[in-house]
Protein backbone atom coordinates (compact mmCIF):
# COMPACT_ATOMS: atom_id res chain seq x y z
CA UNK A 1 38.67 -32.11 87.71
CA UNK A 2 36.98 -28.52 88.43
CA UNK A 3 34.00 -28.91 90.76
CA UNK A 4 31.56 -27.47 87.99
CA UNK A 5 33.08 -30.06 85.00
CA UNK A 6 34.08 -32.99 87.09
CA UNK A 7 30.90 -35.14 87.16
CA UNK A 8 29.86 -34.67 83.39
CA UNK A 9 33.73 -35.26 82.53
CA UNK A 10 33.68 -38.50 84.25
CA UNK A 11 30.14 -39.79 83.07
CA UNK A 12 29.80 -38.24 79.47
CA UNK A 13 33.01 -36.75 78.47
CA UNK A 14 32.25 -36.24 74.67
CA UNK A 15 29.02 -34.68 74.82
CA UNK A 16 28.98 -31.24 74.30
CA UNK A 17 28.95 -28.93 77.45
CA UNK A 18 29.58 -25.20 76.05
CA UNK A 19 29.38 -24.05 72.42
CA UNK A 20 29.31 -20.76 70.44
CA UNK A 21 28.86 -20.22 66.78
CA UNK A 22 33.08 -20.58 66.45
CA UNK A 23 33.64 -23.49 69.15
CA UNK A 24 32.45 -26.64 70.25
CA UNK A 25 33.46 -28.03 73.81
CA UNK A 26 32.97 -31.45 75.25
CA UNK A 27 32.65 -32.05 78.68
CA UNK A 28 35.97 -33.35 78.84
CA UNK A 29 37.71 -30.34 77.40
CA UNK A 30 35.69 -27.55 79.10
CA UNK A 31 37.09 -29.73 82.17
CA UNK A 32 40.78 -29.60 81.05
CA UNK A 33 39.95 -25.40 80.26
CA UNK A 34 38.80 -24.77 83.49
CA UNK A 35 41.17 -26.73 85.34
CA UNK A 36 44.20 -24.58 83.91
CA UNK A 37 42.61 -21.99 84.11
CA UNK A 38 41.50 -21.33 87.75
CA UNK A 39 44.88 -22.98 89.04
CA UNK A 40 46.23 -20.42 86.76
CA UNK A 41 43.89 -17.22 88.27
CA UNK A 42 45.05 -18.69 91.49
CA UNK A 43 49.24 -18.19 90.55
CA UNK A 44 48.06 -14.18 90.04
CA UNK A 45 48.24 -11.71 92.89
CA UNK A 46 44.46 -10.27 92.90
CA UNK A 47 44.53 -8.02 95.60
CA UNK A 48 42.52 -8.17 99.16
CA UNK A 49 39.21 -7.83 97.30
CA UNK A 50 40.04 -10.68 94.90
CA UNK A 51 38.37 -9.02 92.55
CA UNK A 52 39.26 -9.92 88.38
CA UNK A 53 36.87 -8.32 85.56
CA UNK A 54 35.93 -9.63 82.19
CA UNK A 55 35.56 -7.32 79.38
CA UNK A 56 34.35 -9.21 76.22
CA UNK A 57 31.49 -9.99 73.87
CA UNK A 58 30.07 -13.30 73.97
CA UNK A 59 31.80 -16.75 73.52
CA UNK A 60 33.26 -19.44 74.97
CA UNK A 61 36.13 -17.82 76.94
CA UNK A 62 33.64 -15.36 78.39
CA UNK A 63 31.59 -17.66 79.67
CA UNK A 64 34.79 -20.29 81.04
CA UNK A 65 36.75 -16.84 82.41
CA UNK A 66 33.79 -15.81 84.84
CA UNK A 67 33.13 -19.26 85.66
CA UNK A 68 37.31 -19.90 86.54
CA UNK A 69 36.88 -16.84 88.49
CA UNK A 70 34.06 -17.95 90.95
CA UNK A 71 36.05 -21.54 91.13
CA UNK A 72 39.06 -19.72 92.10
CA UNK A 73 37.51 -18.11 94.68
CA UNK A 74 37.44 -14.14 93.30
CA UNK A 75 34.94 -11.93 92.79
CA UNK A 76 34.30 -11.26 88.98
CA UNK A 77 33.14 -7.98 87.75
CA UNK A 78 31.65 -8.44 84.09
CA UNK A 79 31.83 -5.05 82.69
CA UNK A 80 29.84 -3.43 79.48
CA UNK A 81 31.72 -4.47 76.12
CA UNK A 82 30.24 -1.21 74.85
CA UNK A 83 32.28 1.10 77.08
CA UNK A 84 34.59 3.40 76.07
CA UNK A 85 38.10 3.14 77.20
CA UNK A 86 37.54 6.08 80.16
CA UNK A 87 34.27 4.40 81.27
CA UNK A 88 36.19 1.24 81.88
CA UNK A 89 38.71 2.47 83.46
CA UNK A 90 35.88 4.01 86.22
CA UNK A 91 34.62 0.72 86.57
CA UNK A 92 38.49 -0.76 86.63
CA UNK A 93 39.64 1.86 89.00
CA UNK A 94 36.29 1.84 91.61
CA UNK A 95 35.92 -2.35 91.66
CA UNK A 96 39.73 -2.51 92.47
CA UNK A 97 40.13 -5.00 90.51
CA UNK A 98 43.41 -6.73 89.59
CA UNK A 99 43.40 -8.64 86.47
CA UNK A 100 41.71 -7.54 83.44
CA UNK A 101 40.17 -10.41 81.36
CA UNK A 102 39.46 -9.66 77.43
CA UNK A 103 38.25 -10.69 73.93
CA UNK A 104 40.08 -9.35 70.79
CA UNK A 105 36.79 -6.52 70.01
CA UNK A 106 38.14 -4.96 72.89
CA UNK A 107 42.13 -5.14 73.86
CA UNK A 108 42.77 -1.62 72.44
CA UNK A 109 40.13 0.05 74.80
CA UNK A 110 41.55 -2.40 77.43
CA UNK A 111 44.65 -1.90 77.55
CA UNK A 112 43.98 2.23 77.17
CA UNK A 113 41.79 1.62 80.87
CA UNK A 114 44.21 -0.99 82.31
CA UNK A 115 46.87 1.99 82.09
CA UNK A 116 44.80 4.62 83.78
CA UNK A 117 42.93 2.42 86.16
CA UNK A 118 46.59 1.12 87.28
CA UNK A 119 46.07 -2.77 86.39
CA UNK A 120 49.22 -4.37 84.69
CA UNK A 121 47.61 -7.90 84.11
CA UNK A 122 45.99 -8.29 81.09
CA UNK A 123 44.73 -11.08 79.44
CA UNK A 124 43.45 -11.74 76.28
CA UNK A 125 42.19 -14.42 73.87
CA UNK A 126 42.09 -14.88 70.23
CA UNK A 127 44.12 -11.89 70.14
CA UNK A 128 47.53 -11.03 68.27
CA UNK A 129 50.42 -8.96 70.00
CA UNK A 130 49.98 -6.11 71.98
CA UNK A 131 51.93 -3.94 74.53
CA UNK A 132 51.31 -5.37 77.74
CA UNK A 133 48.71 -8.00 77.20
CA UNK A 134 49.25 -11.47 77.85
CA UNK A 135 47.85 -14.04 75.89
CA UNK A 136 44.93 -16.50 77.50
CA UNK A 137 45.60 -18.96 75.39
CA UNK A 138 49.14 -19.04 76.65
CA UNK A 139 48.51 -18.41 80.31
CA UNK A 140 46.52 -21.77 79.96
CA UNK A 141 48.92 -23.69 78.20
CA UNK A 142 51.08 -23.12 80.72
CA UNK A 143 48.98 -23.50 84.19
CA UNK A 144 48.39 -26.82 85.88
CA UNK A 145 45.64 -29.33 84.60
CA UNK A 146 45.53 -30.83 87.68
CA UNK A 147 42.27 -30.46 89.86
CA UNK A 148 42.15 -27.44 91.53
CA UNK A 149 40.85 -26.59 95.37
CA UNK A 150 37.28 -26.73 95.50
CA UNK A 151 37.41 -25.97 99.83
CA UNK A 152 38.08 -21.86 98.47
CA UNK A 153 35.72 -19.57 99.76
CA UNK A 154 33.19 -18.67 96.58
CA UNK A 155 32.63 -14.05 95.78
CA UNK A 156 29.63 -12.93 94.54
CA UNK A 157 29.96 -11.40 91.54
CA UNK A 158 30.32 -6.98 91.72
CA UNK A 159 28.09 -5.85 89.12
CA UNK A 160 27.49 -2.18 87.80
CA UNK A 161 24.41 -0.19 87.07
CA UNK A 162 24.83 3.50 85.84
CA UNK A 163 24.28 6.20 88.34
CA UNK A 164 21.80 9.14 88.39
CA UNK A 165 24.61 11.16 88.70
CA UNK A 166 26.21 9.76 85.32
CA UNK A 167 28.91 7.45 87.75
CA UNK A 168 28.52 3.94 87.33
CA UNK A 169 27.65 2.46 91.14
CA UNK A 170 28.60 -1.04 92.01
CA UNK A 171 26.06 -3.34 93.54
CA UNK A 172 27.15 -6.85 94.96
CA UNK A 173 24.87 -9.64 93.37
CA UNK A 174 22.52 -9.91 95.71
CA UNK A 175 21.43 -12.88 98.10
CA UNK A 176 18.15 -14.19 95.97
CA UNK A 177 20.79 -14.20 93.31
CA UNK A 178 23.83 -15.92 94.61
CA UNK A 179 23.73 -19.72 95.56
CA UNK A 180 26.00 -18.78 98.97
CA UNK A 181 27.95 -21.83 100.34
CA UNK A 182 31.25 -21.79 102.66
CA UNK A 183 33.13 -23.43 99.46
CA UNK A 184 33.10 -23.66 95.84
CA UNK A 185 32.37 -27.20 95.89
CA UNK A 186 28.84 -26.35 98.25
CA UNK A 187 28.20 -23.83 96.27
CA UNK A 188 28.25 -25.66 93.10
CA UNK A 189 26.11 -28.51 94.50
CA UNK A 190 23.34 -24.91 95.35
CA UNK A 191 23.64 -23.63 91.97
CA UNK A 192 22.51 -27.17 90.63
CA UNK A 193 19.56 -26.68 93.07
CA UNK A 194 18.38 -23.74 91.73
CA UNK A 195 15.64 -23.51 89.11
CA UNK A 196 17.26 -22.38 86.34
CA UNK A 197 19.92 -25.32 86.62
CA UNK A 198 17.42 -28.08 86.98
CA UNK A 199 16.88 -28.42 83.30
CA UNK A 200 18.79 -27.74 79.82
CA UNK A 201 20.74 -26.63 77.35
CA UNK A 202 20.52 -22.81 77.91
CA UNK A 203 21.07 -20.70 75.49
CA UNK A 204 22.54 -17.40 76.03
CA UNK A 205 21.79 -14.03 73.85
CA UNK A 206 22.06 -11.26 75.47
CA UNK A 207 25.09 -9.95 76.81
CA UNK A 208 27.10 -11.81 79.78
CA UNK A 209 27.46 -8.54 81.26
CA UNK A 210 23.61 -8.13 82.52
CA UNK A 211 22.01 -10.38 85.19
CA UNK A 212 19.84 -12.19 82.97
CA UNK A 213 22.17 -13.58 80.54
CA UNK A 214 24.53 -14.37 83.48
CA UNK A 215 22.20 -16.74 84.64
CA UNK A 216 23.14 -18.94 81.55
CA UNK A 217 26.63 -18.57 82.97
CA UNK A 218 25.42 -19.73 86.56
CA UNK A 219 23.82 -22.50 84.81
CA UNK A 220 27.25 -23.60 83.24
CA UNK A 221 29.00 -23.38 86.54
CA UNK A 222 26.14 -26.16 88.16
CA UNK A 223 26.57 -28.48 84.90
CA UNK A 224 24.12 -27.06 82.35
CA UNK A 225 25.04 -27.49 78.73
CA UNK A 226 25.43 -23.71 77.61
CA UNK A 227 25.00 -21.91 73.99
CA UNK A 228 26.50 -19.12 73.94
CA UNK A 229 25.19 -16.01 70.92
CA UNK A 230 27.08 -13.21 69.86
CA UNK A 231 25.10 -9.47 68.87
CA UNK A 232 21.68 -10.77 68.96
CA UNK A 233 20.33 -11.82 65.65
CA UNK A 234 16.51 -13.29 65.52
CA UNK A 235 16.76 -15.82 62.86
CA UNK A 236 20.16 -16.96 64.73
CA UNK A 237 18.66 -17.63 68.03
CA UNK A 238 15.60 -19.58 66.24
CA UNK A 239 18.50 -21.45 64.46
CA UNK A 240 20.01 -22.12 67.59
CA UNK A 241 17.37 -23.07 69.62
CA UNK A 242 16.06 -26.08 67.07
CA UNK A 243 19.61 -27.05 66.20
CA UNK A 244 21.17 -27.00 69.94
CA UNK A 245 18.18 -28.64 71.35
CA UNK A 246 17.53 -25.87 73.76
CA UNK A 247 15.08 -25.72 76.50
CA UNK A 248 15.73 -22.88 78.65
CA UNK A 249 16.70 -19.19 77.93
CA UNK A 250 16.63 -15.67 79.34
CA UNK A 251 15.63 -12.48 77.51
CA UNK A 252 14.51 -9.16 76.91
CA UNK A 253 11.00 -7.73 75.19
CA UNK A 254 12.97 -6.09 72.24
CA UNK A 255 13.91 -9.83 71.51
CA UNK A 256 10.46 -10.68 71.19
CA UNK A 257 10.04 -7.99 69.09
CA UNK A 258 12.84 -8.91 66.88
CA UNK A 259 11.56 -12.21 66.58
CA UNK A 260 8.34 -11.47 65.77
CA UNK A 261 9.24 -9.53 62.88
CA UNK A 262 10.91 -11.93 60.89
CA UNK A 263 8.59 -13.42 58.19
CA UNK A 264 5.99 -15.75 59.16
CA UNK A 265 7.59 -18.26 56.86
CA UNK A 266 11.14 -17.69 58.32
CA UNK A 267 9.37 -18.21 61.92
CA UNK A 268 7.78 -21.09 60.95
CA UNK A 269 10.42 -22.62 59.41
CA UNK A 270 12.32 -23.50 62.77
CA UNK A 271 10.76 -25.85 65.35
CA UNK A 272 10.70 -24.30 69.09
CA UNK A 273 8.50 -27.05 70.23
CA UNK A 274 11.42 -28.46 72.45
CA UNK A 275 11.61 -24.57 74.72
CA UNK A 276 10.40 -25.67 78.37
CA UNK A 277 11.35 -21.92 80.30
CA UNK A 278 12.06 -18.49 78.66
CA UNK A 279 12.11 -15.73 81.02
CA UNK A 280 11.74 -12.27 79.98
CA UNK A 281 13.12 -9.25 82.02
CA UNK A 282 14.89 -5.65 81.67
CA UNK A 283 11.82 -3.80 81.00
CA UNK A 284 7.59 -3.84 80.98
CA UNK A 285 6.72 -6.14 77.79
CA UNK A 286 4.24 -4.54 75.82
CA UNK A 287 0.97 -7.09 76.05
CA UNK A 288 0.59 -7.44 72.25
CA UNK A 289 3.84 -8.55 72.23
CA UNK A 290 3.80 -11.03 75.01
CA UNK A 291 0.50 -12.17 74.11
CA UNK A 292 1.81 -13.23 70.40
CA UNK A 293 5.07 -15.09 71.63
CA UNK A 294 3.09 -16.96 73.93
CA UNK A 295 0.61 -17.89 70.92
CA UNK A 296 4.07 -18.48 69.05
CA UNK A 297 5.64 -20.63 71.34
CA UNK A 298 3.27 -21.81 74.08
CA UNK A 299 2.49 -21.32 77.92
CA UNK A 300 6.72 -20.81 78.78
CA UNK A 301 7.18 -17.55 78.60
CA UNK A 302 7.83 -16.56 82.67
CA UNK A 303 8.30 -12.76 83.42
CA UNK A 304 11.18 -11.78 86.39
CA UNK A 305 10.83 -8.35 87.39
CA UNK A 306 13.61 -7.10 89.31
CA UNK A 307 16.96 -5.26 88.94
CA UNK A 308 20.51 -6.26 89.28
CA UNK A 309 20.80 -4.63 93.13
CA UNK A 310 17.35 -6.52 94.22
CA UNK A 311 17.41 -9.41 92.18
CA UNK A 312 14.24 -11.03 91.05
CA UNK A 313 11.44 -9.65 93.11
CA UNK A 314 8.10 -10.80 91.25
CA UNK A 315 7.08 -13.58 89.24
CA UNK A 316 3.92 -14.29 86.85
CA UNK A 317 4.17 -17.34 84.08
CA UNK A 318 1.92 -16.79 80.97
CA UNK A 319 -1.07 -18.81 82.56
CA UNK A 320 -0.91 -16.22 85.62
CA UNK A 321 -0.57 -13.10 82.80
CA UNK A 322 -2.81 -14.33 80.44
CA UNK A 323 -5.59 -13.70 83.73
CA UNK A 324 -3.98 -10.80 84.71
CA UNK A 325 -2.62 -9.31 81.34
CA UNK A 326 -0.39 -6.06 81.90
CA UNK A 327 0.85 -7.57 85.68
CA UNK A 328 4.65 -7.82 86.69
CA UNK A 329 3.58 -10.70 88.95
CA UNK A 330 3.25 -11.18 92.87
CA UNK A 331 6.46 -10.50 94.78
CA UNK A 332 8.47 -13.69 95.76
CA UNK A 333 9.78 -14.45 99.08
CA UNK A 334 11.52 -12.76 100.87
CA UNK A 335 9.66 -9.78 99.48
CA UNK A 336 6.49 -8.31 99.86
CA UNK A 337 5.04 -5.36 98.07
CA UNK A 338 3.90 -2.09 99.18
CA UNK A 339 2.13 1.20 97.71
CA UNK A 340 2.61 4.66 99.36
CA UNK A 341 2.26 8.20 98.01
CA UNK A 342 4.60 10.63 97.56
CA UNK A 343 4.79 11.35 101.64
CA UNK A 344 5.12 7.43 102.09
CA UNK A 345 1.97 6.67 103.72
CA UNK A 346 0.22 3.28 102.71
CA UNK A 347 -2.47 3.50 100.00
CA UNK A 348 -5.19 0.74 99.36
CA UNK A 349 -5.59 -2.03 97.07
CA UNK A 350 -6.13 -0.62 93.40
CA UNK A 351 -4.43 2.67 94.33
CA UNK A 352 -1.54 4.16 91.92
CA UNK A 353 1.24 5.29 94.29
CA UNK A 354 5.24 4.47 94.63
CA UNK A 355 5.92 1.24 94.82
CA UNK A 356 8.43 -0.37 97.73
CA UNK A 357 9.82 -3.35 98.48
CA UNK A 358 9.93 -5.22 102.30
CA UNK A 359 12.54 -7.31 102.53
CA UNK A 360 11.93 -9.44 105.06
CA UNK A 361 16.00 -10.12 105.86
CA UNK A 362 15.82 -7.02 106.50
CA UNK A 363 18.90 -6.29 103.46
CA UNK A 364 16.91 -4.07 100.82
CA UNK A 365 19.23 -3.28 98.41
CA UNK A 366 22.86 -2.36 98.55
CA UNK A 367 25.51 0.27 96.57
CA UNK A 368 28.97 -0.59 97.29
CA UNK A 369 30.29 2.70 98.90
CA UNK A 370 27.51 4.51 98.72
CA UNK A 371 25.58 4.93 101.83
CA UNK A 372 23.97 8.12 100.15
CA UNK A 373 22.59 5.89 97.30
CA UNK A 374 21.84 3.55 99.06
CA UNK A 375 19.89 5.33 102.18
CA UNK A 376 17.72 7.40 98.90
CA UNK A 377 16.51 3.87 97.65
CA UNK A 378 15.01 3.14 101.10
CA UNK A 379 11.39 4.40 102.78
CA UNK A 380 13.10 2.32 105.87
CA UNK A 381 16.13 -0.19 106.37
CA UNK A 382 14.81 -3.58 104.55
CA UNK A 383 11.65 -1.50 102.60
CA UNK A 384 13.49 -0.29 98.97
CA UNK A 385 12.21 0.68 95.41
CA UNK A 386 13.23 0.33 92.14
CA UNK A 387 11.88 3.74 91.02
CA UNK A 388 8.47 2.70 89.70
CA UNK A 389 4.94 4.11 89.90
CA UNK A 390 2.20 0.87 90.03
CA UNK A 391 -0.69 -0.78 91.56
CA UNK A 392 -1.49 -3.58 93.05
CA UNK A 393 -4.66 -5.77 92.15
CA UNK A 394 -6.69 -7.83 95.00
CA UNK A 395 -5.30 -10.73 94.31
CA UNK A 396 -1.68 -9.74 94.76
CA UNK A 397 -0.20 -9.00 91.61
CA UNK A 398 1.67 -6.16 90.92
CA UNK A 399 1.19 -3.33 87.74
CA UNK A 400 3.88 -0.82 86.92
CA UNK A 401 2.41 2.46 85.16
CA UNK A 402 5.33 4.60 85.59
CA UNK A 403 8.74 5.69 86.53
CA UNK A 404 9.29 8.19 89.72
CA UNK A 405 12.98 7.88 89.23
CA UNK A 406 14.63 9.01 85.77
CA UNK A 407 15.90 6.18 84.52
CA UNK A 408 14.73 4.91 80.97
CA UNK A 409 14.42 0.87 80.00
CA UNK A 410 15.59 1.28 76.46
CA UNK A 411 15.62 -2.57 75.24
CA UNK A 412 16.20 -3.74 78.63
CA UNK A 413 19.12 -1.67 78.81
CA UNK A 414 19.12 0.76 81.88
CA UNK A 415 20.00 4.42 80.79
CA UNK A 416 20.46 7.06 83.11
CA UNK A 417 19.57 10.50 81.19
CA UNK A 418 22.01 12.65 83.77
CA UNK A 419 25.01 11.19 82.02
CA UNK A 420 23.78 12.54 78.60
CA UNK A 421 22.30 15.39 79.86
CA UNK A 422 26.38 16.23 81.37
CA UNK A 423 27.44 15.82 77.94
CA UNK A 424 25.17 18.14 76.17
CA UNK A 425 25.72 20.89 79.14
CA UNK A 426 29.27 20.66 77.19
CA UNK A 427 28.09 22.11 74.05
CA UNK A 428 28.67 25.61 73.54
CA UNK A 429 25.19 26.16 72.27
CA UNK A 430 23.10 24.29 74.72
CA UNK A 431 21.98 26.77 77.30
CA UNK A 432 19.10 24.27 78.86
CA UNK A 433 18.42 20.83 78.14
CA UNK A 434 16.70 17.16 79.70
CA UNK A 435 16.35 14.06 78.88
CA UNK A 436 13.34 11.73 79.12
CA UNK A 437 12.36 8.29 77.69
CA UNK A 438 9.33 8.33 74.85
CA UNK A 439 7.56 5.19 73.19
CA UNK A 440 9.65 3.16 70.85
CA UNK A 441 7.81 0.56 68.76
CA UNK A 442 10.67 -2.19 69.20
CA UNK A 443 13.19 -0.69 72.23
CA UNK A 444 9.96 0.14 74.15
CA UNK A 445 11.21 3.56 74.89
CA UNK A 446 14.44 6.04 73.75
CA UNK A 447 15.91 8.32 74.99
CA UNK A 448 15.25 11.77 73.68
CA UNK A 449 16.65 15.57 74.21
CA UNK A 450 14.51 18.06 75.07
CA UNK A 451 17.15 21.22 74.67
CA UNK A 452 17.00 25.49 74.49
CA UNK A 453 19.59 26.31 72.38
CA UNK A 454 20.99 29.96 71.80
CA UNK A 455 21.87 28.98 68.37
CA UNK A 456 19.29 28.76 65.84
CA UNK A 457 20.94 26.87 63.59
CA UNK A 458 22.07 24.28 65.76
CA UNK A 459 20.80 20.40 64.23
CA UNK A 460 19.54 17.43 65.59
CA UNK A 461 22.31 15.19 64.19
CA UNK A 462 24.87 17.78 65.33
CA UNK A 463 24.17 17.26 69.11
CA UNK A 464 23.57 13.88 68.87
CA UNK A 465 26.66 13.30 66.95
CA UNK A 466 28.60 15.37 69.55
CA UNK A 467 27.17 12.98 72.34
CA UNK A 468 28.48 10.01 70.83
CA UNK A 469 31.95 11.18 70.32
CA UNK A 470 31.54 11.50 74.55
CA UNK A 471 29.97 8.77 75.29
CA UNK A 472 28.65 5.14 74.99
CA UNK A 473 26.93 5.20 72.03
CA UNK A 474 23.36 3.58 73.56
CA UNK A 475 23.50 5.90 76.38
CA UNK A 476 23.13 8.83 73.73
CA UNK A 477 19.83 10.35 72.98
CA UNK A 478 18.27 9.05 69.68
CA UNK A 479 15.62 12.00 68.57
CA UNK A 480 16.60 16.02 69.96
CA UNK A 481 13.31 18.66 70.22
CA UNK A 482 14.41 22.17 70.02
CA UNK A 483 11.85 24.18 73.29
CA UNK A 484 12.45 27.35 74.20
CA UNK A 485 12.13 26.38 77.80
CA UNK A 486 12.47 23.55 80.10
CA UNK A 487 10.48 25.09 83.38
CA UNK A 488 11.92 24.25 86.29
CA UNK A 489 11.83 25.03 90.29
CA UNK A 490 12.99 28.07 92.56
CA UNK A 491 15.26 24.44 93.80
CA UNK A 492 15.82 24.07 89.57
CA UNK A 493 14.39 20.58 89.52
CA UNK A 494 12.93 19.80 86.58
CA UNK A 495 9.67 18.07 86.02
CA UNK A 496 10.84 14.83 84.28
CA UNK A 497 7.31 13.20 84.59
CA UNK A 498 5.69 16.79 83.30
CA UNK A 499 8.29 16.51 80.37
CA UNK A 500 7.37 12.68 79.46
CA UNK A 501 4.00 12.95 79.63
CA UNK A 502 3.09 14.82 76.10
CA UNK A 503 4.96 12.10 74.57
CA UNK A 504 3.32 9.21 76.18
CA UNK A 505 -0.10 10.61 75.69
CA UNK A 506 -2.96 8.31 73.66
């Protein structure tokens, strides 16, 4: 029996353990899945990092692929389902992974990366023929269902968040994160330790390539009934949540605004009574929002600021925020916050400055292969930020007013504006051009093109349409102003907070 599995197998093998909106597993068949299918990772050469990555939307064999990977003993890299083929082969190619893991939205774009990032293993499920792709379904059939080692020595998982540059840079999941133990089997037995695996079902809805929703995966691996949503859909997770019994569940503010704006007799008409813990991350929810879902579904809402390379670094539940309305929280251990200006001297309580990060174990936070990255993120070895501008009250908790770095929170996805800003250098026409994050009533903020064109007839939909053809289509700026100049340096920096501001004003 696999570590995760065995217990529930034994004691309550026909109650349900994992579940989608196609599939229904029992304990004792999610068992029998993940048996075969670690001993059957564990027939495949994967390399000296041990490294496999899933590429898939949500369901069922998501979820059991990353957790046969951790059993197995390999590191899994869950990459972005929305990537095009060339972006996953960067991710393919710079993780070193081995075996290629994926659902049947995305074998053509798989197997197109496979080729140029140099993997020959691929496997897919639900999936007819293709050229070089092996069928999971198969590969299962046809591995052991015997127990498999549980004495292996568990990976963290290698996770990606896009680059200022516009390259994708790999951060291991970090130690707040990852439940540690010599073995599989001990580190099992921590995940069931950990708050988020003390109670269920969880339900997860965003996608199992972001921290958050991982933790519903984590919770699977320690023995936490798991529902499992597709693309989110509001009335679907309120469906789910009364008719899977769930308790606990991880998302972002644009879900709250989703829900929200379903009809108040489509919101009443689902009971939510049973929800014990839903945290919220990705981005800054705005306070009318948070302030209705906790009128909507009571005192459970718990905010997790962090990022994938710090993990969670502050906490506030909605008695805490409902005191201290706007706050991010106070900083857990082993973190403590600090605010310096821009020459990284210490500023008082109630001053705005850059905010850092001491980590007391002295770790901070860490790029994979990139020293230079990783050195920029650092006032000093253990003291890191996450790019924000903040505050911090006098009793502790912590307000973010701005960004210092570029990035832009769009739906609690992270977008990096170099990488569209590349693409629009490509355009013939484009002889300047930036891009900055503005408000946005449900995503909380867009991304938008400020550009100087030498073509006066040049369109908004014309650039924007030539960005998607290049690239990812959320990583693509949604509104374009025509300027006739961007100022910038004698160094040619541009003002990014100079840019913003206009937009953000009132």
């Amino acid at each position: 029996m696999a570590v995760s599995t065995a217990r529930h197998a034994a004691e309550r093998p026909d109650e349900t353990a994992l579940r989608d909106q196609r599939t229904t597993l029992t304990w004792a068949q999610a068992d029998d899945l993940l048996n075969r299918a670690v001993n059957g990772l564990l027939t495949l050469d994967v390399g000296p990092e041990r490294r496999i990555a899933v590429y898939a939307e949500n369901s069922v064999e998501t979820v059991l692929a990353h957790v046969a990977g951790l059993l197995a003993g390999m590191s899994v890299v869950p990459v972005n389902f929305h990537l095009t083929a060339p972006e996953t082969a960067y991710i393919l190619g710079n993780s070193r992974a081995a075996v290629l893991l994926t659902g049947p939205e995305n074998v053509e774009r798989a197997v197109a990366a496979a080729k140029e990032a140099g993997i020959t293993r691929i496997l897919a499920w639900r999936s007819g023929p293709a050229e070089g792709v092996g069928s999971w379904e198969e590969f299962l059939a046809g591995s052991s269902p015997a127990e498999p080692p549980s004495d292996l020595e568990p990976l963290p998982n290698l996770l990606y968040t896009s680059g200022t540059t516009g390259v994708p840079k790999a951060t291991p999941l970090p130690p707040n994160m990852y439940a540690g133990g010599a073995t599989v089997a001990e580190h099992v037995e921590a995940l069931r330790a950990q708050p988020l695996t003390m109670v269920g079902p969880h339900l997860a809805v965003g996608p199992l390539y972001h921290t958050g929703p991982l933790y519903g995966v984590r919770a699977f691996a320690g023995g936490i009934t798991l529902g499992v949503l597709g693309r989110f859909d509001a009335e679907a997770v309120l469906r789910a949540i009364e008719e899977w019994g769930i308790r606990v569940s991880v998302m972002v503010p644009t879900h709250f605004v989703r829900l929200l704006e379903l009809p108040a007799e489509v919101r009443a008409g689902y009971d939510v009574s049973g929800l014990m813990l839903v945290v919220h991350t990705g981005s800054v929810c705005p306070a009318d929002v948070k302030r209705a879902m906790i009128e909507w579904w009571g005192p459970v809402i718990v905010e997790a600021y962090g990022a994938s390379e710090a993990g969670t670094v502050c906490v506030i539940d909605s008695h805490q925020w409902l005191e201290h309305p706007g706050s991010v929280g106070r900083p857990l251990p082993p973190f403590e916050v600090l605010v310096v200006d821009e020459e990284g001297r210490p500023l008082p309580p109630g001053a705005e400055g850059r905010l850092y990060f001491r980590d007391a174990t002295g770790r901070g936070v860490l790029y994979e292969d990139d020293p230079g990255k990783t050195a920029a993120a650092h006032l000093e070895p253990g003291v890191f930020t996450l790019g924000e501008i903040g505050r911090v009250d006098d009793d502790g908790f912590v307000y973010i007013t701005d960004r210092f770095s570029d990035m832009v929170v769009s739906g609690g996805v992270n977008i990096y504006p170099a990488e569209a800003e590349r693409v629009l250098f490509e355009h013939p026409d484009v002889v300047d051009a930036a891009c900055v994050g503005v408000p946005h009533p449900e995503m909380v903020e867009e991304l938008k093109a400020l550009v100087v064109s030498r073509n006066p007839g040049l369109t908004e939909g014309e650039l924007i349409a030539f960005c998607r053809d290049r690239l990812t289509h959320y990583k693509c700026p949604r509104s374009v102003d025509f300027v006739s100049d961007l100022p910038r340096t004698a160094m040619g920096k541009l003002d990014k907070r100079g840019l913003r501001a206009p937009y953000w004003a009132g």
